[in-house]
N, C-alpha and C. Protein backbone atom coordinates (compact mmCIF):
# COMPACT_ATOMS: atom_id res chain seq x y z
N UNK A 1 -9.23 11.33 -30.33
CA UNK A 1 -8.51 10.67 -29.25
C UNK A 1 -7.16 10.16 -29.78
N UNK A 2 -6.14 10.60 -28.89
CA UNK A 2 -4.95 9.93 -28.77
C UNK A 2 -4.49 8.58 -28.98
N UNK A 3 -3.77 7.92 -29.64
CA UNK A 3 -3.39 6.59 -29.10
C UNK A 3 -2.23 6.13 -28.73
N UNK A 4 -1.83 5.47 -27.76
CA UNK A 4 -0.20 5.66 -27.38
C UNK A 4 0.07 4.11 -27.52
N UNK A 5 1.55 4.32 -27.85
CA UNK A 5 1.98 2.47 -28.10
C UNK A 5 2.84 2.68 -27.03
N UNK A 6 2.84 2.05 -25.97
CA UNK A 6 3.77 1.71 -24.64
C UNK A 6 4.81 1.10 -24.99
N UNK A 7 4.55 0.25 -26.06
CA UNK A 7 5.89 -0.35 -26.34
C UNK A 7 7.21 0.48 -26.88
N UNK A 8 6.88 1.73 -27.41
CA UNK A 8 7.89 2.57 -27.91
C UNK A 8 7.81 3.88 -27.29
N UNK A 9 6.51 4.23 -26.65
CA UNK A 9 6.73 5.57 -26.04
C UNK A 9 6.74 5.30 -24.10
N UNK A 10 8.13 5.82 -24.01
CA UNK A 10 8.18 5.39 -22.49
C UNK A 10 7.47 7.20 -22.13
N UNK A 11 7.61 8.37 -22.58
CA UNK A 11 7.04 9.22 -22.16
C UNK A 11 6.20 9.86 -22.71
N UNK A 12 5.05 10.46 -22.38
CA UNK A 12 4.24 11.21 -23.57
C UNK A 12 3.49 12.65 -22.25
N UNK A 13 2.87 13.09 -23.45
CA UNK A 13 2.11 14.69 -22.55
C UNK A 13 0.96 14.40 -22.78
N UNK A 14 0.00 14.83 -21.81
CA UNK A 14 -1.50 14.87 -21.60
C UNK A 14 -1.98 16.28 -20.91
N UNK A 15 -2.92 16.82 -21.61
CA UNK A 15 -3.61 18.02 -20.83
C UNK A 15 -2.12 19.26 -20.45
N UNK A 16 -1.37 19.17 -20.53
CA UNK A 16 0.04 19.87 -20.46
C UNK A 16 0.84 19.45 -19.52
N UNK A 17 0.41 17.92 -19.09
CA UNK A 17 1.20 17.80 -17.79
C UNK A 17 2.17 16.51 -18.68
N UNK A 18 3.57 15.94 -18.12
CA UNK A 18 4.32 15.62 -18.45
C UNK A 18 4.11 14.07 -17.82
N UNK A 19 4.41 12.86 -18.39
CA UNK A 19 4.07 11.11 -17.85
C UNK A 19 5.44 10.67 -18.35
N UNK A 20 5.96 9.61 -17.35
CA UNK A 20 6.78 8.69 -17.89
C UNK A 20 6.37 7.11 -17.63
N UNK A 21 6.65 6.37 -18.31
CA UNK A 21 6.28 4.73 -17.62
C UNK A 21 7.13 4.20 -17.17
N UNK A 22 7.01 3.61 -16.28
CA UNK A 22 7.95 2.92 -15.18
C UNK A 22 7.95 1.36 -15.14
N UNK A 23 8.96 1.04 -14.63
CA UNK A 23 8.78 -0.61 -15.08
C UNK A 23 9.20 -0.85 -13.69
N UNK A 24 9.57 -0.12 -12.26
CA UNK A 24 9.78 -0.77 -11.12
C UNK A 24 8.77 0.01 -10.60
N UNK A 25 8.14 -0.06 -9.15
CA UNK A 25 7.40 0.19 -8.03
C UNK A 25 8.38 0.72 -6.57
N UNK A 26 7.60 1.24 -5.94
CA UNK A 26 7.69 1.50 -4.50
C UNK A 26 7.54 -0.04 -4.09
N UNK A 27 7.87 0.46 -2.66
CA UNK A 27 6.93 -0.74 -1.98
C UNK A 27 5.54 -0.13 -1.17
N UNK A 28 5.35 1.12 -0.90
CA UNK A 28 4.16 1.44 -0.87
C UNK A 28 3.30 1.23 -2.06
N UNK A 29 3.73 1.45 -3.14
CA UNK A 29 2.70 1.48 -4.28
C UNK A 29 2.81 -0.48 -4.97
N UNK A 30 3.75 -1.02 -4.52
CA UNK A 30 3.96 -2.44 -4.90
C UNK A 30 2.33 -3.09 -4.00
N UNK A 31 2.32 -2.63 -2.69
CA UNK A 31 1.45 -3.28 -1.83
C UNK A 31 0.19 -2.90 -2.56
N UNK A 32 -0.32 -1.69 -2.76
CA UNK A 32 -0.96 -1.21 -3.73
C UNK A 32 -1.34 -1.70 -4.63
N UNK A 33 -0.84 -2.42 -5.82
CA UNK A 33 -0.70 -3.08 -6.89
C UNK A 33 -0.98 -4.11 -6.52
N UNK A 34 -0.38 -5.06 -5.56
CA UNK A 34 -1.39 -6.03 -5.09
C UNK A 34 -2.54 -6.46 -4.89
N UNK A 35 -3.23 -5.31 -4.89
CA UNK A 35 -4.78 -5.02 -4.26
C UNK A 35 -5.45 -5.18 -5.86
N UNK A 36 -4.80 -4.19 -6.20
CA UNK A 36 -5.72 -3.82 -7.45
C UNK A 36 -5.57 -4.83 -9.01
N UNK A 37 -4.26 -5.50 -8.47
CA UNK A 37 -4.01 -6.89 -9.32
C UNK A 37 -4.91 -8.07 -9.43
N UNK A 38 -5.62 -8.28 -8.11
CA UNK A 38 -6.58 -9.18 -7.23
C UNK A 38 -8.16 -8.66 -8.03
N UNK A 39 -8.29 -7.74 -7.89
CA UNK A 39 -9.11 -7.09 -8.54
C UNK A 39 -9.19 -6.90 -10.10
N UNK A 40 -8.14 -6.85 -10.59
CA UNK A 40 -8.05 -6.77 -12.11
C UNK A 40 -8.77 -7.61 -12.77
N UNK A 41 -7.79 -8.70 -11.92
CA UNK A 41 -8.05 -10.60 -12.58
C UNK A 41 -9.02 -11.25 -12.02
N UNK A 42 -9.82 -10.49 -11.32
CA UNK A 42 -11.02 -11.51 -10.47
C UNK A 42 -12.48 -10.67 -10.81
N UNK A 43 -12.13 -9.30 -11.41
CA UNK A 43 -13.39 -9.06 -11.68
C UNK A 43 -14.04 -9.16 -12.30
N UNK A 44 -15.66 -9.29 -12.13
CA UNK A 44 -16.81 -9.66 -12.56
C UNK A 44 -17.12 -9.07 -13.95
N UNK A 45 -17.42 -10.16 -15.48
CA UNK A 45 -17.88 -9.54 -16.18
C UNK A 45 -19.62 -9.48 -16.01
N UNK A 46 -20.41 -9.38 -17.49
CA UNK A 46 -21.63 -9.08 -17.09
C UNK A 46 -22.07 -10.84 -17.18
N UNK A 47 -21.39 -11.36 -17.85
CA UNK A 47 -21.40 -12.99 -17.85
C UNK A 47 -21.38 -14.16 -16.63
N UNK A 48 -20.48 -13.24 -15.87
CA UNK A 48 -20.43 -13.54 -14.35
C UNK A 48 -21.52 -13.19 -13.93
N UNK A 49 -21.95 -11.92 -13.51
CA UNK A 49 -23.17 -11.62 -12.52
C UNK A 49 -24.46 -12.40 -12.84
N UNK A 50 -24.82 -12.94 -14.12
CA UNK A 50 -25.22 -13.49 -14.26
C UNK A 50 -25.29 -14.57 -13.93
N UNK A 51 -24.51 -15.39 -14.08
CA UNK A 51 -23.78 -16.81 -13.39
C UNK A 51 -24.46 -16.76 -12.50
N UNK A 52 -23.83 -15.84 -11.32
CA UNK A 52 -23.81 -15.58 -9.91
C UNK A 52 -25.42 -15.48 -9.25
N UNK A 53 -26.30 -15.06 -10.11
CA UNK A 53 -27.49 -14.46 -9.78
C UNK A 53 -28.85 -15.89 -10.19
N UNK A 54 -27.87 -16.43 -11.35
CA UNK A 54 -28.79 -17.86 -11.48
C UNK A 54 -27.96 -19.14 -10.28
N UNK A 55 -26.73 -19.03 -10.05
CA UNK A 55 -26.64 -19.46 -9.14
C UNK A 55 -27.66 -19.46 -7.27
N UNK A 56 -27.49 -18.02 -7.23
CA UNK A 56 -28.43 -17.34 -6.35
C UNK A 56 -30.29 -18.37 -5.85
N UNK A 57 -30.38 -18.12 -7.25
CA UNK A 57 -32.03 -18.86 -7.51
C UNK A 57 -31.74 -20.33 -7.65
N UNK A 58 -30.30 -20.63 -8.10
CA UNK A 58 -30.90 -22.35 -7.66
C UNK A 58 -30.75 -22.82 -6.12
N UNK A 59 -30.01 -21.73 -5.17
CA UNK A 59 -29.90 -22.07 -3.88
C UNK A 59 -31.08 -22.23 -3.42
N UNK A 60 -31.69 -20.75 -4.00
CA UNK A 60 -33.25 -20.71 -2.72
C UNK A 60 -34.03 -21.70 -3.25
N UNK A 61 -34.01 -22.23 -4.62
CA UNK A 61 -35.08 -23.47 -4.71
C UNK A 61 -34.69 -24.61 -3.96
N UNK A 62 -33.68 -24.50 -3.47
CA UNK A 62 -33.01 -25.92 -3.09
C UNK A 62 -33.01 -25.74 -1.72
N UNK A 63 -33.95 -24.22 -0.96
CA UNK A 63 -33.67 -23.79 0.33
C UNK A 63 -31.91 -23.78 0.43
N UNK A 64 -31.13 -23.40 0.24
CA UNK A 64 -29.78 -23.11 0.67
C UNK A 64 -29.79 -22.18 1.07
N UNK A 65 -30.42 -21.16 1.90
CA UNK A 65 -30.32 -19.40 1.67
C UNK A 65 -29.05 -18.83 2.72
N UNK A 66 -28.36 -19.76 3.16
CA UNK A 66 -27.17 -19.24 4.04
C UNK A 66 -26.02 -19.06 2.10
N UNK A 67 -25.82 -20.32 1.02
CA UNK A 67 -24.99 -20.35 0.12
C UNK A 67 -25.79 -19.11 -0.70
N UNK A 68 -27.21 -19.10 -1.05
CA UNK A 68 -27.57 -17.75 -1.74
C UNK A 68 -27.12 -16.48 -1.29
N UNK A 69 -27.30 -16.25 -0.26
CA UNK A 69 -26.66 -14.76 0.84
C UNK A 69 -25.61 -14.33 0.33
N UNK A 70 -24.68 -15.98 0.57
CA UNK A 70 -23.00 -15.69 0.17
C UNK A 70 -22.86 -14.50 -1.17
N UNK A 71 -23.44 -15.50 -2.36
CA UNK A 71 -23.62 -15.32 -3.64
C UNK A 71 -23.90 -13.84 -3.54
N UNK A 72 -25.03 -13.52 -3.26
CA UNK A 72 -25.90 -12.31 -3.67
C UNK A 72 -24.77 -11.28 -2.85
N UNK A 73 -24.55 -11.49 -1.78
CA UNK A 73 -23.17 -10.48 -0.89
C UNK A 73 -22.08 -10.11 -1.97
N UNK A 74 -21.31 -11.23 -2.07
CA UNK A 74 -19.94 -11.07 -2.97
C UNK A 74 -20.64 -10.19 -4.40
N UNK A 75 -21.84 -10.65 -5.24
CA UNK A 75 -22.12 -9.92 -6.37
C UNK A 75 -22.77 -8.26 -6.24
N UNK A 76 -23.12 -8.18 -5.17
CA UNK A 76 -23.46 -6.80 -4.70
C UNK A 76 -21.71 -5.92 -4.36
N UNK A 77 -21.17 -6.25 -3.55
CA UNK A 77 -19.65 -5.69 -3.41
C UNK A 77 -19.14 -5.76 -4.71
N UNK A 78 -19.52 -6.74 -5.37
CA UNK A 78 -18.69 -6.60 -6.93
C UNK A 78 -18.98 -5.42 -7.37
N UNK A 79 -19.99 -5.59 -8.07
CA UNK A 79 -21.02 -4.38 -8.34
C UNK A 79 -20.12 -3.07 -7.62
N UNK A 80 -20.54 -3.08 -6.51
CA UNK A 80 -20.34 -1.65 -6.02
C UNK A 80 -18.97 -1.15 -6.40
N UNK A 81 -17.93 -2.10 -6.12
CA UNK A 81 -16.17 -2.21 -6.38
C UNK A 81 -16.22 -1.32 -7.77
N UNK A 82 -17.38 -1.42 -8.94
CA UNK A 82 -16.86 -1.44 -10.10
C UNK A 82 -17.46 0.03 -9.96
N UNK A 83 -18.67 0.86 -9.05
CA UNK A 83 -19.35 1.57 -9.30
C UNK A 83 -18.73 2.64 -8.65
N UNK A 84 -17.85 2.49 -7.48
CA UNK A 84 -17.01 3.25 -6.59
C UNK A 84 -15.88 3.66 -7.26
N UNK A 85 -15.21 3.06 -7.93
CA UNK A 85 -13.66 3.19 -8.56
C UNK A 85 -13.28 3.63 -9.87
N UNK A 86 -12.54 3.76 -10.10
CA UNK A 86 -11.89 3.58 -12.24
C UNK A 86 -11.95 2.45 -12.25
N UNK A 87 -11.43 2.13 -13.30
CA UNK A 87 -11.30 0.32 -13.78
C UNK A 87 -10.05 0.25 -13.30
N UNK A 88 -9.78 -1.19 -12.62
CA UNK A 88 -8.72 -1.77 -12.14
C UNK A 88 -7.38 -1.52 -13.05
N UNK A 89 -7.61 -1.83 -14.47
CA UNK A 89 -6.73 -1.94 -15.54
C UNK A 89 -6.06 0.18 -15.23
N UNK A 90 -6.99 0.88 -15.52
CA UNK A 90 -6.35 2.41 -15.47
C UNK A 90 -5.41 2.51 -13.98
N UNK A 91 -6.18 2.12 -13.15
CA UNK A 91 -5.80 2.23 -11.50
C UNK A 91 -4.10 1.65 -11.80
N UNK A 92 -3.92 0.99 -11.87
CA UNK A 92 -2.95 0.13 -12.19
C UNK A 92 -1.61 0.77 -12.87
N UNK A 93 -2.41 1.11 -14.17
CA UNK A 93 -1.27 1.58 -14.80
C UNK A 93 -0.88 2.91 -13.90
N UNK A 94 -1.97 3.82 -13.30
CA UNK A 94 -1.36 4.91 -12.90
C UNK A 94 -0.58 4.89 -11.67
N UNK A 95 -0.31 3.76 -11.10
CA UNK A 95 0.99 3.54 -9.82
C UNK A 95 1.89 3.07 -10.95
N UNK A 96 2.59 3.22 -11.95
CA UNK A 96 3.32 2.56 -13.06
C UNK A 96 4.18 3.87 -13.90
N UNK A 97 2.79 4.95 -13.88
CA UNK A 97 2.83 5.87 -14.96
C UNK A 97 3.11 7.57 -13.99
N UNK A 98 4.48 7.98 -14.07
CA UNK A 98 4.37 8.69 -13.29
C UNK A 98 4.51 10.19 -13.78
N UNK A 99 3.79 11.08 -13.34
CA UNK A 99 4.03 12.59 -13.49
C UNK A 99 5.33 13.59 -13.04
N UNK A 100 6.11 14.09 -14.35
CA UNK A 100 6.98 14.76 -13.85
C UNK A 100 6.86 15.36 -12.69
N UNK A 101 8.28 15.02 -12.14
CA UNK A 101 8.39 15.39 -10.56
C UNK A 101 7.20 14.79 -9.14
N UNK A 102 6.37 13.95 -9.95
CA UNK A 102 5.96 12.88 -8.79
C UNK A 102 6.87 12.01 -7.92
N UNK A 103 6.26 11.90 -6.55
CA UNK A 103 7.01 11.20 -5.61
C UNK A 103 6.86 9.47 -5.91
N UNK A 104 7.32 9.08 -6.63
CA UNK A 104 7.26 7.23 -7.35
C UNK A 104 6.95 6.76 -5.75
N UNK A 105 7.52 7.33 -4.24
CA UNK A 105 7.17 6.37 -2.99
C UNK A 105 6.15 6.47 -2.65
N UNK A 106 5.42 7.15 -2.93
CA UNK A 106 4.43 7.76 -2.51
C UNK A 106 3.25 7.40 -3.20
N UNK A 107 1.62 7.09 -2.27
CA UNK A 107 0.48 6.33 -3.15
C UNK A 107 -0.60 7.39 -2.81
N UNK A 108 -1.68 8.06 -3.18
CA UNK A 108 -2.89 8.42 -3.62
C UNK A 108 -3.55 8.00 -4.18
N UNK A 109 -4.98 7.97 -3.90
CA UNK A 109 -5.78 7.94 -4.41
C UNK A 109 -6.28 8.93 -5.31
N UNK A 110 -6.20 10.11 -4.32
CA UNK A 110 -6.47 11.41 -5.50
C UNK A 110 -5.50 11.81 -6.63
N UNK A 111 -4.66 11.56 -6.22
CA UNK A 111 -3.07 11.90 -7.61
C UNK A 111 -4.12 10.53 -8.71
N UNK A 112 -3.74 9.34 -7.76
CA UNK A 112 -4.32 8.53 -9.36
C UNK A 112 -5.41 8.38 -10.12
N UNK A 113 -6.73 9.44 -9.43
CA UNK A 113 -7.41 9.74 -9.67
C UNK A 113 -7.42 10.97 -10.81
N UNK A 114 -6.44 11.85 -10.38
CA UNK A 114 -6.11 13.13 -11.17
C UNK A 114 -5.67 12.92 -12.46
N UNK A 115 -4.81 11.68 -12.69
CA UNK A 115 -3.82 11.38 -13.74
C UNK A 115 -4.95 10.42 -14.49
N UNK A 116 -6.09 9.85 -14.25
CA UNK A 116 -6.57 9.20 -14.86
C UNK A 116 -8.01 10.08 -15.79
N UNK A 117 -8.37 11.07 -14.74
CA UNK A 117 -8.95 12.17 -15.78
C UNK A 117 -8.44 12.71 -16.24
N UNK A 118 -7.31 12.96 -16.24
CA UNK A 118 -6.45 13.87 -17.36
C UNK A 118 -6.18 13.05 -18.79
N UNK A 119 -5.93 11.31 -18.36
CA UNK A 119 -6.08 10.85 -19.94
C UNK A 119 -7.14 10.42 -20.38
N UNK A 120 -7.79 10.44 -19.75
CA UNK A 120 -9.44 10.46 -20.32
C UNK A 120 -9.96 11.52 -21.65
N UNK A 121 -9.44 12.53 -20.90
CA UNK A 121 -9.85 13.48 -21.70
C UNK A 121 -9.15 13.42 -23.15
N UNK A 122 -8.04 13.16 -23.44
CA UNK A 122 -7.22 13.07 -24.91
C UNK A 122 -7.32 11.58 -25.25
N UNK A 123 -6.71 10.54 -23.94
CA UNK A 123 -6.24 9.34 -24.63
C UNK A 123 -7.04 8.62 -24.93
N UNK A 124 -7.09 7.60 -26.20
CA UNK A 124 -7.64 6.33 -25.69
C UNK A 124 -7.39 5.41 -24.80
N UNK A 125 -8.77 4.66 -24.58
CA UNK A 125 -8.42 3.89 -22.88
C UNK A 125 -7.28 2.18 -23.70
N UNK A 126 -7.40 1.94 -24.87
CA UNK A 126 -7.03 0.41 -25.02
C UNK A 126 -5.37 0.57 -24.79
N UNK A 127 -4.98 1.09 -25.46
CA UNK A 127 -3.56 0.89 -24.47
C UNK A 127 -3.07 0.73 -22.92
N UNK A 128 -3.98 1.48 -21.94
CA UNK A 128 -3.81 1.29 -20.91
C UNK A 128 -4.05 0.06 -20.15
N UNK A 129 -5.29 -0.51 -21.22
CA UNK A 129 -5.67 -1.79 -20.55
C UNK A 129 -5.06 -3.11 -21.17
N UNK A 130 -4.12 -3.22 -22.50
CA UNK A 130 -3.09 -3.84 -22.18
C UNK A 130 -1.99 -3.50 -21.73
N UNK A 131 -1.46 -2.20 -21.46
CA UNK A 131 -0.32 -2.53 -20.28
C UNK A 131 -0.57 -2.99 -18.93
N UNK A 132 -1.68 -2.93 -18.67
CA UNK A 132 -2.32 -3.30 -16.93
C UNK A 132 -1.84 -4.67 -17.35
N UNK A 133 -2.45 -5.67 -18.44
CA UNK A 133 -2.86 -6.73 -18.73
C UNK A 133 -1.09 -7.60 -18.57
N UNK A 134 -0.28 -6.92 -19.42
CA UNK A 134 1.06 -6.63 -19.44
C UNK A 134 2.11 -7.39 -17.99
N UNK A 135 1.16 -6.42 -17.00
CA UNK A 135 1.76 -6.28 -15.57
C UNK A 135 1.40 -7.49 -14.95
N UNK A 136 0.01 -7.85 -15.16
CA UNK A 136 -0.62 -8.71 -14.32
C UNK A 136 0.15 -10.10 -14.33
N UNK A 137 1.17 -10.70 -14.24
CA UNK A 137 1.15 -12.05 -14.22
C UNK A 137 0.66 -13.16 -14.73
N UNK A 138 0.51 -14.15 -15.48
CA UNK A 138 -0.68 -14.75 -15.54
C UNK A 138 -2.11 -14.43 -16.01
N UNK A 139 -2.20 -13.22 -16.39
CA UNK A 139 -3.62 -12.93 -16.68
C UNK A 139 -3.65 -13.48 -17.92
N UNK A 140 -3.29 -12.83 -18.83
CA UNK A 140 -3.28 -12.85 -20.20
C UNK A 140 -3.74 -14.29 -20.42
N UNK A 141 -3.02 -15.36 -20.12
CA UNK A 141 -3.45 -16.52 -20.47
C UNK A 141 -4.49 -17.52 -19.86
N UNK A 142 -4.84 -16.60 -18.60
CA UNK A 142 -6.26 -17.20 -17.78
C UNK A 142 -6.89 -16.25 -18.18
N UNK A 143 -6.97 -15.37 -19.34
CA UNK A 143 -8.14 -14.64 -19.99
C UNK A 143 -8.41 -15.38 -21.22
N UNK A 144 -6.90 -15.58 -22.20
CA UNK A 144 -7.50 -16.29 -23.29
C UNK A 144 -8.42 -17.60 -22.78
N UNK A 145 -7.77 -18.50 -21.95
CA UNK A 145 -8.73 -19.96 -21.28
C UNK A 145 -9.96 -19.67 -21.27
N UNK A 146 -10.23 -18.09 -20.59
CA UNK A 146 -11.92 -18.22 -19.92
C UNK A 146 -12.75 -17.63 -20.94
N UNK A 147 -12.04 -16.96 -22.33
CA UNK A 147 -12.81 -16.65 -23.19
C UNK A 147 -13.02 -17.91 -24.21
N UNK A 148 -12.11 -18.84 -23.98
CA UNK A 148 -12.36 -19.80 -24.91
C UNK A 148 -13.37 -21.04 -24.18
N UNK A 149 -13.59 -21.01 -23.37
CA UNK A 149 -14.57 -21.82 -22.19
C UNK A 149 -15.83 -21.46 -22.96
N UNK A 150 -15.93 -20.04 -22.22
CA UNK A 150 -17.19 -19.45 -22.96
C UNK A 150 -17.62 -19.27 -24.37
N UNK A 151 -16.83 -19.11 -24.99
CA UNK A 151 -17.02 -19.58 -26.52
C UNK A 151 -17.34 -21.25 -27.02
N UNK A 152 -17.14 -22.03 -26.07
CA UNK A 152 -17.28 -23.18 -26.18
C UNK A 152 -18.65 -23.85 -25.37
N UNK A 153 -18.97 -22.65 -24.41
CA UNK A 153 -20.25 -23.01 -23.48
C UNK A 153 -21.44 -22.46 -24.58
N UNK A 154 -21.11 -21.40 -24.97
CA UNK A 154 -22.11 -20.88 -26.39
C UNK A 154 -22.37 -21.29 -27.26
N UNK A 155 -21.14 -22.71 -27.77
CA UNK A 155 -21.62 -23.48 -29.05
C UNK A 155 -22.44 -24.26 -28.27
N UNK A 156 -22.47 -24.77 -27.56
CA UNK A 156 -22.42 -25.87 -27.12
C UNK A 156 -24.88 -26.07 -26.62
N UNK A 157 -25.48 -26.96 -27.24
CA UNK A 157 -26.77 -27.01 -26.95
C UNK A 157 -27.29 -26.79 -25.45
N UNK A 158 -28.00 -26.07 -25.38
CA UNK A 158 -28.72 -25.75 -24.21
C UNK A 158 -29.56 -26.93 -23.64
N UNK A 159 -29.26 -27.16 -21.95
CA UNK A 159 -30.81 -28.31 -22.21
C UNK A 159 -31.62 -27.55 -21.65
N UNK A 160 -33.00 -28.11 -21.63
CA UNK A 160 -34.37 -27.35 -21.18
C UNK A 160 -34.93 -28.02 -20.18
């Protein structure tokens, strides 16, 4: 496998087809990016569903089952979000990352679908998922916070 540094290669080849990286958007593909930005930074690790699922069980002991529903709804759509799609982070970069002679106004699903099995097959995925990371606003440092939470919920004694 391939590894690409974004920081110095604005273009590279995959499978024989030609990529450049882009640092502006459409506004079709900006609205786009919106979506999948929301999604980037809000999705569920396996730490979460968990959460979510012991949350779940302290409702119904407590009879809450309208707040359990909620719970168990949103973690099922999570779930599915992750089981339906690529990862937010690839999705992302590929409204970013465009194919010689692609229309930059223009959004697919299947084009970004196409471009994301094509670097599958050569690239490695970690570059892609810090340039997503890159894009996102704010992530980066409400990721370091929530990994250091949890590193701190793990030292930290269990009660029984």
């Amino acid at each position: 496998m391939r590894k690409l540094d974004f920081e110095k290669e604005r273009y590279f080849e995959c499978g024989g087809r030609h990529f450049e990286v882009t640092e502006s958007l459409s506004f079709v593909r900006y609205r786009e990016s919106q979506k999948i930005m929301l999604e980037f930074g809000f999705s569920s690790s396996f730490q979460d569903v968990y959460n979510n699922l012991m949350a779940a069980v302290d409702y119904f002991n407590k009879m809450k089952y309208y707040e359990m529903s909620i719970v168990l709804y949103k973690t099922l759509e999570g779930i599915k979000i992750i089981t339906d799609k690529d990862d937010p982070s690839l999705r992302l970069c590929a409204l970013f990352i465009n194919e010689k002679d692609e229309d930059p106004t223009k959004f697919s699903e299947a084009m970004m679908k196409s471009k994301i099995d094509c670097w599958a097959e050569e690239l490695e995925v970690g570059p892609f998922f810090y340039l997503a990371a890159s894009l996102v606003l704010g992530w980066a440092p409400a990721y370091e916070l929530h990994i250091r939470n949890t590193l701190n919920l793990e030292k930290e004694p269990q009660e029984e």
